[in-house]
N, C-alpha and C. Protein backbone atom coordinates (compact mmCIF):
# COMPACT_ATOMS: atom_id res chain seq x y z
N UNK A 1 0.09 -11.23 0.40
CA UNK A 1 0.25 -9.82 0.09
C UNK A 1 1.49 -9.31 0.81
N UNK A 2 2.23 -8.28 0.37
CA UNK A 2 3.29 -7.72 1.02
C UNK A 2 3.15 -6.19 0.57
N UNK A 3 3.49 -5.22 1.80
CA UNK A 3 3.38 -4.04 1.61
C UNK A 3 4.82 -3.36 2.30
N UNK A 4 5.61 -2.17 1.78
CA UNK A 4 6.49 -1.40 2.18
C UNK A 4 5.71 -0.40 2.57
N UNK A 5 5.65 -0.19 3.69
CA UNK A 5 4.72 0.72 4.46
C UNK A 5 5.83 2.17 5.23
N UNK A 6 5.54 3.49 4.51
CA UNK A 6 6.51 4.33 5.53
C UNK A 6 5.59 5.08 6.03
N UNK A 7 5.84 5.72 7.23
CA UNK A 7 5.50 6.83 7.88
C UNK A 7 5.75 7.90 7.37
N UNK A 8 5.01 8.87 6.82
CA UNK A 8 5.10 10.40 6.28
C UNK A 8 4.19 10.90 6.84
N UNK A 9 4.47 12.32 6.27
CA UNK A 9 4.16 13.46 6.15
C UNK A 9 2.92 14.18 5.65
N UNK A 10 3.44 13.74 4.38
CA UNK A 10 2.18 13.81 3.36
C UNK A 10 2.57 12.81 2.12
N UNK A 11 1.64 12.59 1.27
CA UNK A 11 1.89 11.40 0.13
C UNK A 11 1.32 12.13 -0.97
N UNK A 12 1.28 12.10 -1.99
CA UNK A 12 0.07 11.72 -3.41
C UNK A 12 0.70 10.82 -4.20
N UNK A 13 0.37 11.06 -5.61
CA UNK A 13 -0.10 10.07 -6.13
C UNK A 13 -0.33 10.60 -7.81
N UNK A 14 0.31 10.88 -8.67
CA UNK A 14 -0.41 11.54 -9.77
C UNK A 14 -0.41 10.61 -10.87
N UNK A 15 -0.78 10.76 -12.23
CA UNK A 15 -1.11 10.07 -12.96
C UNK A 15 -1.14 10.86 -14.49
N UNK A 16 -0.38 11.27 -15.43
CA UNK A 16 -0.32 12.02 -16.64
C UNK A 16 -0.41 13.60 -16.23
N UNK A 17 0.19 13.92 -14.94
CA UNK A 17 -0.05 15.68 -14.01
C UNK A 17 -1.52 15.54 -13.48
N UNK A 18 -1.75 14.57 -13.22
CA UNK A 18 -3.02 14.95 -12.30
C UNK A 18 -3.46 14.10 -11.06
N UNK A 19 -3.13 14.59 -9.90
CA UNK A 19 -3.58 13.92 -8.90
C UNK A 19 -4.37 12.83 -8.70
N UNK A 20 -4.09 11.97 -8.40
CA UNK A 20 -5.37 11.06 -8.34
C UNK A 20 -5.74 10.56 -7.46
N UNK A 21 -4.98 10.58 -6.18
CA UNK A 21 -4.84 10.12 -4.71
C UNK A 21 -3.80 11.16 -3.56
N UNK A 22 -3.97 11.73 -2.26
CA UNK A 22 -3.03 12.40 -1.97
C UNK A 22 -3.27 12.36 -0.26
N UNK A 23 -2.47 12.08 0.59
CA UNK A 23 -2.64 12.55 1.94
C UNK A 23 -1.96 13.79 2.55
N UNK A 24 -2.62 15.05 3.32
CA UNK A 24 -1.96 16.01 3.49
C UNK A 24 -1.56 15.96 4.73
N UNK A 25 -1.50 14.91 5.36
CA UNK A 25 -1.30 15.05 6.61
C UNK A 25 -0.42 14.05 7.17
N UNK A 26 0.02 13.70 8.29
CA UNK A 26 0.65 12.65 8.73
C UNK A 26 -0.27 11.70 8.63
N UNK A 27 0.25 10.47 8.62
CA UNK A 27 -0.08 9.19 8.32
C UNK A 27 0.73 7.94 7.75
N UNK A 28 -0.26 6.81 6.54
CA UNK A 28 1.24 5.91 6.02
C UNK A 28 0.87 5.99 4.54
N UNK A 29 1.99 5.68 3.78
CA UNK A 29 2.22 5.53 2.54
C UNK A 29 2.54 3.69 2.21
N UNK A 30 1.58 2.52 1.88
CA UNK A 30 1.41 1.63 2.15
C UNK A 30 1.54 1.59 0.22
N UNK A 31 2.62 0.94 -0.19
CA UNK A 31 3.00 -0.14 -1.19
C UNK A 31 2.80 -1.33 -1.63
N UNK A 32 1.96 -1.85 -1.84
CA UNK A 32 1.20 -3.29 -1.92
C UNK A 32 1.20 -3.72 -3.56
N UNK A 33 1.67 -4.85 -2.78
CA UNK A 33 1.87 -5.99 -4.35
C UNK A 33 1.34 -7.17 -3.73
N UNK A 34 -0.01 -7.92 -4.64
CA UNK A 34 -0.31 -9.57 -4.10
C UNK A 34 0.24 -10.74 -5.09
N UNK A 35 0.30 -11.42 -4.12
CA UNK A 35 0.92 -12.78 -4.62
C UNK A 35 0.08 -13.14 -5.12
N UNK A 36 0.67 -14.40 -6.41
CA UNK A 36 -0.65 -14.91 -7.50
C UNK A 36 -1.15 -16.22 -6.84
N UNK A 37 -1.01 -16.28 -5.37
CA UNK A 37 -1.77 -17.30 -4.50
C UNK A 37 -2.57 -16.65 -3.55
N UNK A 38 -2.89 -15.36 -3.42
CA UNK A 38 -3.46 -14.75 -2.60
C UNK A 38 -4.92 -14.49 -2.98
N UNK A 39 -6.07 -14.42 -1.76
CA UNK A 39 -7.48 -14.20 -1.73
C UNK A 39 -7.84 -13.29 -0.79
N UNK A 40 -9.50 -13.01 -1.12
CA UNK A 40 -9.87 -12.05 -0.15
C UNK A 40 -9.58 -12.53 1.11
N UNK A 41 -8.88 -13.45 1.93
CA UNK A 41 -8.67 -13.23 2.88
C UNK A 41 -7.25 -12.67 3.28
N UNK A 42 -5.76 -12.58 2.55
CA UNK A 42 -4.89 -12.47 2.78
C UNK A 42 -5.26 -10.28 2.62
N UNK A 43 -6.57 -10.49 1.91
CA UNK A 43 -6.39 -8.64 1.57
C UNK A 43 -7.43 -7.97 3.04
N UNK A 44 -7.87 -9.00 3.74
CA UNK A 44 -8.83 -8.51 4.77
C UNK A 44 -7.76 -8.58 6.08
N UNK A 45 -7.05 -9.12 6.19
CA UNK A 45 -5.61 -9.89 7.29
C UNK A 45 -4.86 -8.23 6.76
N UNK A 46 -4.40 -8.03 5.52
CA UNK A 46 -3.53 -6.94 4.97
C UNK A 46 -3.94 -5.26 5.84
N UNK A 47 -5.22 -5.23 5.38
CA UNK A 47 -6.59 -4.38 6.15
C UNK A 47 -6.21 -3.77 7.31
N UNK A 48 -6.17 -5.12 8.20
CA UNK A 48 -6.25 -4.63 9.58
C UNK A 48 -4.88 -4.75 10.04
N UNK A 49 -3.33 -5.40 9.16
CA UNK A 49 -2.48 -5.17 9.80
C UNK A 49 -2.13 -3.53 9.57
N UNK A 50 -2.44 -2.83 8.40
CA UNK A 50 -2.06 -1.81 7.98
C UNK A 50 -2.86 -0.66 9.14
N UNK A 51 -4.40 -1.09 9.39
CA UNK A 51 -5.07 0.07 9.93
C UNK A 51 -4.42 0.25 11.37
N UNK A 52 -3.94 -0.98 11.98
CA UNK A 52 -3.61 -1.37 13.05
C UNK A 52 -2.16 -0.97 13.42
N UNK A 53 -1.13 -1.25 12.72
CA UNK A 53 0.20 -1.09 12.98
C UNK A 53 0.66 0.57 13.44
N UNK A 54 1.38 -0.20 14.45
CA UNK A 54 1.33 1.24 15.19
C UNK A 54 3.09 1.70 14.92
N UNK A 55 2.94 2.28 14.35
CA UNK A 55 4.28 3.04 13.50
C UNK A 55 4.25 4.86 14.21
N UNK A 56 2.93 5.05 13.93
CA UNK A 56 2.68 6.57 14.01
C UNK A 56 3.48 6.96 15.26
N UNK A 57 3.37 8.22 15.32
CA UNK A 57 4.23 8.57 16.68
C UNK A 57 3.53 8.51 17.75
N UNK A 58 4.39 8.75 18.81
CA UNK A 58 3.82 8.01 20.17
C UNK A 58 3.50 6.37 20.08
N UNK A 59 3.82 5.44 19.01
CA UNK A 59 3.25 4.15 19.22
C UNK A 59 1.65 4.06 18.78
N UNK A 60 1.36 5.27 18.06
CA UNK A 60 -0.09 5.34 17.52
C UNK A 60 -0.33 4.40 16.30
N UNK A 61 -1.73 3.98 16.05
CA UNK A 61 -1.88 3.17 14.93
C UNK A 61 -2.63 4.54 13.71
N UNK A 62 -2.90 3.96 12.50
CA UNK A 62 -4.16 4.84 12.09
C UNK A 62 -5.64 4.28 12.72
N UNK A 63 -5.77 3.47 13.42
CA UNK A 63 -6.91 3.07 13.78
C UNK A 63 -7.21 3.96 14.99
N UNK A 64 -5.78 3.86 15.89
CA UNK A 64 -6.19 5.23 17.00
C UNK A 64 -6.26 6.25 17.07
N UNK A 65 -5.16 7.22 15.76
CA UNK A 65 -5.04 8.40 15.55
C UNK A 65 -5.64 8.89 14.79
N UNK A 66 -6.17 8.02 13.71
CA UNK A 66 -7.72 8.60 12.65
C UNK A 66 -6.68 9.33 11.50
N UNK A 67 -5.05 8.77 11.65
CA UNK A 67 -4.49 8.95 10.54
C UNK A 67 -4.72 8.66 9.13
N UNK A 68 -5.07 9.39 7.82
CA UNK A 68 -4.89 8.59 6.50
C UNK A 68 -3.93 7.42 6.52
N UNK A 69 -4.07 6.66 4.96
CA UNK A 69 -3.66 6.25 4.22
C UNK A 69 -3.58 5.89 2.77
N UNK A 70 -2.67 6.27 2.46
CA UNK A 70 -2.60 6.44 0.87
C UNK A 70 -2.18 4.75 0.11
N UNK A 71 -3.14 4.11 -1.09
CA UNK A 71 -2.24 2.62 -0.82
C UNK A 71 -2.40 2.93 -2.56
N UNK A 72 -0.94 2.18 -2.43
CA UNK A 72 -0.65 2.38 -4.27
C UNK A 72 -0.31 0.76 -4.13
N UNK A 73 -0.62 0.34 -5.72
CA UNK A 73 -0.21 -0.85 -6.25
C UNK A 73 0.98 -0.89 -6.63
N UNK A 74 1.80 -1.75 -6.62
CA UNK A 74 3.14 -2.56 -7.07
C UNK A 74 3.51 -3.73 -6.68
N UNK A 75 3.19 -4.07 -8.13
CA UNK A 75 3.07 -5.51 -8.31
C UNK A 75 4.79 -5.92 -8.20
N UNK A 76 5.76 -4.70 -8.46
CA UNK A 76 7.21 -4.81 -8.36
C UNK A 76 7.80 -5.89 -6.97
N UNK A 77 6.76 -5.35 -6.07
CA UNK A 77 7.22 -5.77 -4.65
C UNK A 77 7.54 -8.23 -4.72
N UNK A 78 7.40 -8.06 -5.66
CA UNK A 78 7.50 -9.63 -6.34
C UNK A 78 8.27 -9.86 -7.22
N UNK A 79 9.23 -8.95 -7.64
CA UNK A 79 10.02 -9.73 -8.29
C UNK A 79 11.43 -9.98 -7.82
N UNK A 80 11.47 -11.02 -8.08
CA UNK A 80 12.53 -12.08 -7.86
C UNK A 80 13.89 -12.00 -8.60
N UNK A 81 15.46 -11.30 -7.97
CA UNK A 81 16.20 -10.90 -8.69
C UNK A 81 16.97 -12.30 -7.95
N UNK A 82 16.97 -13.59 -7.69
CA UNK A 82 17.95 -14.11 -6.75
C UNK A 82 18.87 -14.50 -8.22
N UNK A 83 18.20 -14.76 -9.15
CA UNK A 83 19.37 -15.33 -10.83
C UNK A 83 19.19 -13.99 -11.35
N UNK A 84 20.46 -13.73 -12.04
CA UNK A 84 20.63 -13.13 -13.37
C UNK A 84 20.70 -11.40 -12.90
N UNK A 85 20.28 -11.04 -14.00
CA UNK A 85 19.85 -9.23 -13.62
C UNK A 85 18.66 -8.73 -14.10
N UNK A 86 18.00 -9.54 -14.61
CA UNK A 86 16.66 -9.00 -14.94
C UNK A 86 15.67 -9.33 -13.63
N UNK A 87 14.80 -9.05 -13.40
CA UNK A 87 13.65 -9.42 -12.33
C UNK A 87 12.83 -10.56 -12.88
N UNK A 88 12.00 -11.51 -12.35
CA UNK A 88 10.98 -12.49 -12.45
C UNK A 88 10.31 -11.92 -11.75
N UNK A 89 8.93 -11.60 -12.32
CA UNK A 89 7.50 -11.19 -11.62
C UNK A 89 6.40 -12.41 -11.82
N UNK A 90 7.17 -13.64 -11.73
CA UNK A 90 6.38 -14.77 -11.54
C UNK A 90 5.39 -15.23 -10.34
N UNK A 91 5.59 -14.56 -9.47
CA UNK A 91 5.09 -14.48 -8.20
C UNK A 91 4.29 -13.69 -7.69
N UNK A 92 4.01 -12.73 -9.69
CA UNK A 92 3.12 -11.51 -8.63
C UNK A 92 1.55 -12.13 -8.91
N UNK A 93 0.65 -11.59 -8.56
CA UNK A 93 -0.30 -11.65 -8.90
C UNK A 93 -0.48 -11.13 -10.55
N UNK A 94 -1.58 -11.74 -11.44
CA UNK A 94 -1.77 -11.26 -12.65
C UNK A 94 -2.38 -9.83 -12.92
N UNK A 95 -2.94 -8.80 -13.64
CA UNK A 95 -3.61 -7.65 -13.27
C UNK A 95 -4.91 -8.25 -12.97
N UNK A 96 -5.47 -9.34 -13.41
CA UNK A 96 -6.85 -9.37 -13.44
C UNK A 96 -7.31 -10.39 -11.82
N UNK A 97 -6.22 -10.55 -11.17
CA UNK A 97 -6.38 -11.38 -9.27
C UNK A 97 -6.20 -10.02 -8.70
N UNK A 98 -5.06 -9.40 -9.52
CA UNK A 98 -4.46 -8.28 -8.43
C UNK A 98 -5.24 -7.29 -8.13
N UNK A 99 -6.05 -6.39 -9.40
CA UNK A 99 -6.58 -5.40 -9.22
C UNK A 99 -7.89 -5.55 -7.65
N UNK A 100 -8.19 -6.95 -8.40
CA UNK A 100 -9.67 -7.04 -7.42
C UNK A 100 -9.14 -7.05 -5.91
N UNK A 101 -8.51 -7.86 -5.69
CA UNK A 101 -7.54 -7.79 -4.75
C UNK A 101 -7.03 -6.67 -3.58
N UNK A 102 -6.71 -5.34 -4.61
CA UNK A 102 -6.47 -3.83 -4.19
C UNK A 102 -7.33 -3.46 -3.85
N UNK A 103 -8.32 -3.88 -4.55
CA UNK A 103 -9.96 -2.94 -4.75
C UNK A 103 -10.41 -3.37 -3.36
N UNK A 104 -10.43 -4.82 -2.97
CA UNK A 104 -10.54 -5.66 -1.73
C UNK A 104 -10.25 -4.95 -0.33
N UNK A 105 -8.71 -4.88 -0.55
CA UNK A 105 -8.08 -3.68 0.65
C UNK A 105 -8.38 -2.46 0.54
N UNK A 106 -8.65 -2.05 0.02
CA UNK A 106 -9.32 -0.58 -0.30
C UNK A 106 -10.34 -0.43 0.39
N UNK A 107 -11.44 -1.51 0.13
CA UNK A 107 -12.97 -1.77 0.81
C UNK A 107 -12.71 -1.75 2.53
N UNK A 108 -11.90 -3.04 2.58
CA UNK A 108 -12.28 -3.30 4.12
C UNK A 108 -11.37 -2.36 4.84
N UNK A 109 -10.33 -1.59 4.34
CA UNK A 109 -9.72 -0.17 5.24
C UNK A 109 -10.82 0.74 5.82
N UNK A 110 -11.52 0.66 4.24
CA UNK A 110 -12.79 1.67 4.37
C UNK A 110 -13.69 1.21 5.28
N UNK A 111 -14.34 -0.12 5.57
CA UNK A 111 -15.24 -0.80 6.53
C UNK A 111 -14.53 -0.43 8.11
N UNK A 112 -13.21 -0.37 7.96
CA UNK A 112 -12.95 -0.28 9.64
C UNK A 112 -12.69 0.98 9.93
N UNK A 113 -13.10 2.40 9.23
CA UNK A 113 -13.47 3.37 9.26
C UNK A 113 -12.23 4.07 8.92
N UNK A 114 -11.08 3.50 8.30
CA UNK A 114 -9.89 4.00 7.80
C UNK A 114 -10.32 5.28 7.17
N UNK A 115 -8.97 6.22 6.70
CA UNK A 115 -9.65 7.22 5.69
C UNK A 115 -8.42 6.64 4.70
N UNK A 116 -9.12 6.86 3.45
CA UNK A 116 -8.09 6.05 2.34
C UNK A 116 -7.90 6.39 1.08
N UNK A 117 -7.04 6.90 0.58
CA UNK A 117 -6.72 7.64 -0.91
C UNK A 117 -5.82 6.57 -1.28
N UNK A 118 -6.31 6.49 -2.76
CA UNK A 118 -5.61 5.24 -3.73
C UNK A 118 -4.70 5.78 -4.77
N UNK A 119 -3.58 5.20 -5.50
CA UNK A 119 -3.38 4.92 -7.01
C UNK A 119 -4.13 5.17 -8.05
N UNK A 120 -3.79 4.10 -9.27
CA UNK A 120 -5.03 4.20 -9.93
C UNK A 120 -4.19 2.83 -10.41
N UNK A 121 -5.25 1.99 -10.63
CA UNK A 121 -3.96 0.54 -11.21
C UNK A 121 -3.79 0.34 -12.06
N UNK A 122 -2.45 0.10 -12.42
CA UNK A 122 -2.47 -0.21 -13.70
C UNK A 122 -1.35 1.32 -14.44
N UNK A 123 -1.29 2.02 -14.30
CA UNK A 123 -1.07 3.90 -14.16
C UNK A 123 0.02 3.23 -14.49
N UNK A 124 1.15 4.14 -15.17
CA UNK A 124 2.09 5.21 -14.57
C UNK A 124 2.02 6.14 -13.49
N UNK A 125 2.26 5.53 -12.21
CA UNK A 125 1.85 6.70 -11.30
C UNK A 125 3.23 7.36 -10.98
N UNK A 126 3.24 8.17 -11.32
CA UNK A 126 4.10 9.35 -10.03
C UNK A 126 3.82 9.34 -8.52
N UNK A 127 5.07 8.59 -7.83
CA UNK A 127 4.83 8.44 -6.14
C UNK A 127 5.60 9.74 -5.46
N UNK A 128 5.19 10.67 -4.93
CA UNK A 128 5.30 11.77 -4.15
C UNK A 128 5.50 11.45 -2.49
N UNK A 129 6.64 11.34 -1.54
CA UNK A 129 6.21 11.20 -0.35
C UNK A 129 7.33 12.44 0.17
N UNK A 130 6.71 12.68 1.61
CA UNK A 130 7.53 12.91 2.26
C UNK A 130 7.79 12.11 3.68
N UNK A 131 9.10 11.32 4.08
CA UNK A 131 8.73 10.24 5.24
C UNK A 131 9.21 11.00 6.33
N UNK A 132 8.70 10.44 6.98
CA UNK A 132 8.59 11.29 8.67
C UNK A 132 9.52 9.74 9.11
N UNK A 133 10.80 10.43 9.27
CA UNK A 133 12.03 9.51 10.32
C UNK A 133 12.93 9.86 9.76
N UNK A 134 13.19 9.26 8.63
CA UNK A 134 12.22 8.23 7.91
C UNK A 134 11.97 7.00 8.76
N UNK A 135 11.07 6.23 8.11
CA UNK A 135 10.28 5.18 9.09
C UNK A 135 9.48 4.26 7.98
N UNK A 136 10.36 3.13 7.93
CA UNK A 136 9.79 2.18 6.78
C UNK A 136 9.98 0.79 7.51
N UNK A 137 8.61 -0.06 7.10
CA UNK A 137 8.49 -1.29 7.71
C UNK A 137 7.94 -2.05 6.33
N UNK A 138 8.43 -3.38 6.41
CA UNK A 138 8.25 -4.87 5.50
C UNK A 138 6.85 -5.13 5.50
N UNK A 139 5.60 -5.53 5.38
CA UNK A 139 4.38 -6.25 6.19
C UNK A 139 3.87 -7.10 5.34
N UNK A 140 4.26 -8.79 5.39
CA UNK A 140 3.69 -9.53 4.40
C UNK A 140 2.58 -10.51 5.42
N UNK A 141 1.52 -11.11 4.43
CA UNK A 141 0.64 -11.91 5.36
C UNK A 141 0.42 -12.59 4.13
């Protein structure tokens, strides 16, 4: 799994004008695309690097500060421009590994008492942020 994770402000998330996910507060805006070799364990490892990573200010995690997180799918985060000019999304996960996958990290954020607003997969989503630095980190496992 690999996620572009920033530090904001606030996030949502809409879907045909209608909200479907939104954080109003400080916290992270976590971008996740899985690889089409990835299992529930690379999305439980994903979980706790996300709840854990201490980005927030002061060196805070969301695990210490009881910050949201908002996690949208993109499967984009896989494609492969090294030939040509089109992208290869050969590497992403399919919708039918990936979704369960999201659904996966979604769960165990929620098990380690994360607070957690989603996407919707699969969408046209409209991504809304505002980043606090800005402040963007890589996080693959």
């Amino acid at each position: 799994m690999r996620a572009v994770v920033a530090r904001v402000t606030r996030a949502s998330v809409t879907v045909d004008g209608e909200t479907v996910g939104a954080i109003d507060e400080p916290g992270l805006l976590a971008l996740v695309g899985a690889h089409r070799e990835d299992t529930a364990a690379e999305a439980r490892t994903m979980a706790r690097k996300l709840h854990e990573l201490r980005i927030l200010r002061d060196e805070q995690s969301c695990a210490t500060a009881g910050a949201p997180i908002l996690v949208v799918s993109q499967f984009t985060l896989y494609g492969d421009t090294r030939k040509g000019r089109r992208p290869s999304w050969t590497a992403a996960a399919p919708p039918e590994t990936a979704e369960p996958l999201l659904d996966k990290l979604v769960t165990e954020l929620t098990e380690r008492g994360a607070r957690v607003a989603g996407g919707r997969f699969g969408a046209k989503m409209q991504v809304h942020s505002v980043n606090d630095g800005p402040f963007t980190v890589l996080v693959e496992v």
